[in-house]
Protein backbone atom coordinates (compact mmCIF):
# COMPACT_ATOMS: atom_id res chain seq x y z
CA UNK A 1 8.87 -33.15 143.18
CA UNK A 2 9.07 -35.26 140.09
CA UNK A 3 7.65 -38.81 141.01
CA UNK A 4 6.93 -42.04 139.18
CA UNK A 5 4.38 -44.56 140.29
CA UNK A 6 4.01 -48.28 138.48
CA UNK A 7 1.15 -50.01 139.17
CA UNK A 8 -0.58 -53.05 137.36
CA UNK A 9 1.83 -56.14 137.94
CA UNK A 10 0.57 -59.44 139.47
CA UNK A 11 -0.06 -62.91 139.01
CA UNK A 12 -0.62 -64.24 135.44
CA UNK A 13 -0.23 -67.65 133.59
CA UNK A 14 2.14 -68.18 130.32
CA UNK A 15 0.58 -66.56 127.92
CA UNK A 16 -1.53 -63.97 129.61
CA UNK A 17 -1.30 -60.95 129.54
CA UNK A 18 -0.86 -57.78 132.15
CA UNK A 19 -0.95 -53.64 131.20
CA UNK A 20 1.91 -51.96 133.49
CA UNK A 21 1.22 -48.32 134.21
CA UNK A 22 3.61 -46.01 135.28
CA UNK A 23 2.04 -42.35 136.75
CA UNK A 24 4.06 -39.53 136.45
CA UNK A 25 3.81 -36.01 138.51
CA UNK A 26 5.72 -33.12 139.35
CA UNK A 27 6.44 -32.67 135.57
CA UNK A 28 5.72 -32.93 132.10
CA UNK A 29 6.02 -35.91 130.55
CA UNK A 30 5.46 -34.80 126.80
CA UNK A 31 9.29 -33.53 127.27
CA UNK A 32 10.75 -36.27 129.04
CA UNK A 33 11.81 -39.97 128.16
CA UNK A 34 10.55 -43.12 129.49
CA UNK A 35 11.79 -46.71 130.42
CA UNK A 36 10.51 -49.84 131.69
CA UNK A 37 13.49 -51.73 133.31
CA UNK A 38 12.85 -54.90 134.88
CA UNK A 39 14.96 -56.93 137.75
CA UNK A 40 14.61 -60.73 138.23
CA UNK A 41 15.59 -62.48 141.77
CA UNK A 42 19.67 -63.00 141.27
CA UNK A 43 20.02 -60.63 137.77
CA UNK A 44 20.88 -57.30 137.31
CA UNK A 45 18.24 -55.02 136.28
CA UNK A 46 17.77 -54.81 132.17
CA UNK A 47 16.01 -51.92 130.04
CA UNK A 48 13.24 -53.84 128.21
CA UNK A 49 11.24 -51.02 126.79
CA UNK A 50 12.02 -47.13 126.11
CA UNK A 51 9.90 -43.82 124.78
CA UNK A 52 11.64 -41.24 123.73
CA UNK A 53 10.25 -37.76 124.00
CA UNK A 54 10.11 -37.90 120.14
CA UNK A 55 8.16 -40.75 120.40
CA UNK A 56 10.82 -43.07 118.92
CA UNK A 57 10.76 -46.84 120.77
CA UNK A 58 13.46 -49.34 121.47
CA UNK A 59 12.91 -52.62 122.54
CA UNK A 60 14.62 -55.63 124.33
CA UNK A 61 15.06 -58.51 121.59
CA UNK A 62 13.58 -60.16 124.89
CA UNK A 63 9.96 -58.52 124.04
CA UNK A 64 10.07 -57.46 120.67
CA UNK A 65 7.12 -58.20 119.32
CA UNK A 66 5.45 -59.32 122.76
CA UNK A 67 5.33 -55.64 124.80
CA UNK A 68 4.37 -52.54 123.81
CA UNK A 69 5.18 -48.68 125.32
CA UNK A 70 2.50 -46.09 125.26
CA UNK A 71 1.95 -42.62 126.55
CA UNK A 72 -1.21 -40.88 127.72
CA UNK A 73 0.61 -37.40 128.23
CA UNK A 74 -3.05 -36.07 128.98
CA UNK A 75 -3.46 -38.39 131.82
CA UNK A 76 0.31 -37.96 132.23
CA UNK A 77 0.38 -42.14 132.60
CA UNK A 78 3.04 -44.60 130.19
CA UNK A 79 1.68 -47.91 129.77
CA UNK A 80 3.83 -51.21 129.25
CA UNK A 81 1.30 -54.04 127.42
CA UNK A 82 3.10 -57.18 127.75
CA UNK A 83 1.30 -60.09 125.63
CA UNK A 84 2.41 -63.74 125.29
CA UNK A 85 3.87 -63.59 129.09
CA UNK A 86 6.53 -66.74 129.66
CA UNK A 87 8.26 -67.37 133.45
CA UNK A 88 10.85 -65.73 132.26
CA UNK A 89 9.15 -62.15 131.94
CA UNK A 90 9.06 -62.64 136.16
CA UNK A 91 10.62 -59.74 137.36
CA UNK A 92 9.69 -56.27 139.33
CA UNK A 93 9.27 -54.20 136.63
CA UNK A 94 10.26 -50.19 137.22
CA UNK A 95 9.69 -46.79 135.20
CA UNK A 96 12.22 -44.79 134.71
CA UNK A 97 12.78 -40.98 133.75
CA UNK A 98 16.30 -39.32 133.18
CA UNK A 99 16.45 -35.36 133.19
CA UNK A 100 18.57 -33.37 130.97
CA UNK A 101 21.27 -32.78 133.58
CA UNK A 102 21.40 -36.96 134.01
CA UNK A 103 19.46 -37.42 137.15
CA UNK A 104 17.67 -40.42 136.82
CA UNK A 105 14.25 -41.01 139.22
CA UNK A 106 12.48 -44.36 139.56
CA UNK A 107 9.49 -45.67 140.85
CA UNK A 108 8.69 -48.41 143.41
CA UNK A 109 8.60 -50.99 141.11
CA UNK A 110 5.75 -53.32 140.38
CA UNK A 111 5.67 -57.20 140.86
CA UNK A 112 5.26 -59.37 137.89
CA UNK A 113 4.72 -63.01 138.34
CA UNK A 114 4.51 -65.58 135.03
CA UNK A 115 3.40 -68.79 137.08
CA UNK A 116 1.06 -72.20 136.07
């Protein structure tokens, strides 16, 4: 059963930062691409950050330069580091995996709060 767990979000002031972690089982994720997708309260849910399975990265001009995506494949774990956090980075934050037939699996997402 392929499965995706985030953990790591919580409460942080503007310009803090937070590491994201997203666990993977039931597969391998050396062959597999990753997302982080966040959703804020009232907007639909936006790709922000994506490894590809040949390592290359996109980014959201939202975080260039401000997140970073990372894989462990030994500890089968991608990492989201989010530096410079503003309020508008508040979101739930979710990994995301889509085989090669197009089924796409999520985890539970991960509250992330930017607050003074």
């Amino acid at each position: 059963q392929l499965q995706l767990v985030e953990s790591g979000g919580g409460l942080v002031q503007p310009g803090g930062s937070l590491r994201l972690s997203c666990a993977a089982s039931g597969f391998t994720l050396d062959n597999y691409p990753i997302g982080w997708f966040r959703q804020a309260p009232g907007k639909e849910r936006e790709v922000i950050a994506c490894s590809s399975s040949a390592r290359d990265t996109y980014y959201a001009d939202s975080v260039k330069g401000r997140f970073s995506i990372s894989r462990d494949n030994a500890k089968s774990v991608v990492y989201l580091q989010m530096n410079s956090l503003k309020p508008e980075d508040t979101a739930i934050y979710y990994c995301n995996t889509r085989t090669a037939w197009g089924q796409d699996f999520w985890g539970q997402g991960t509250q992330v709060t930017v607050s003074s």
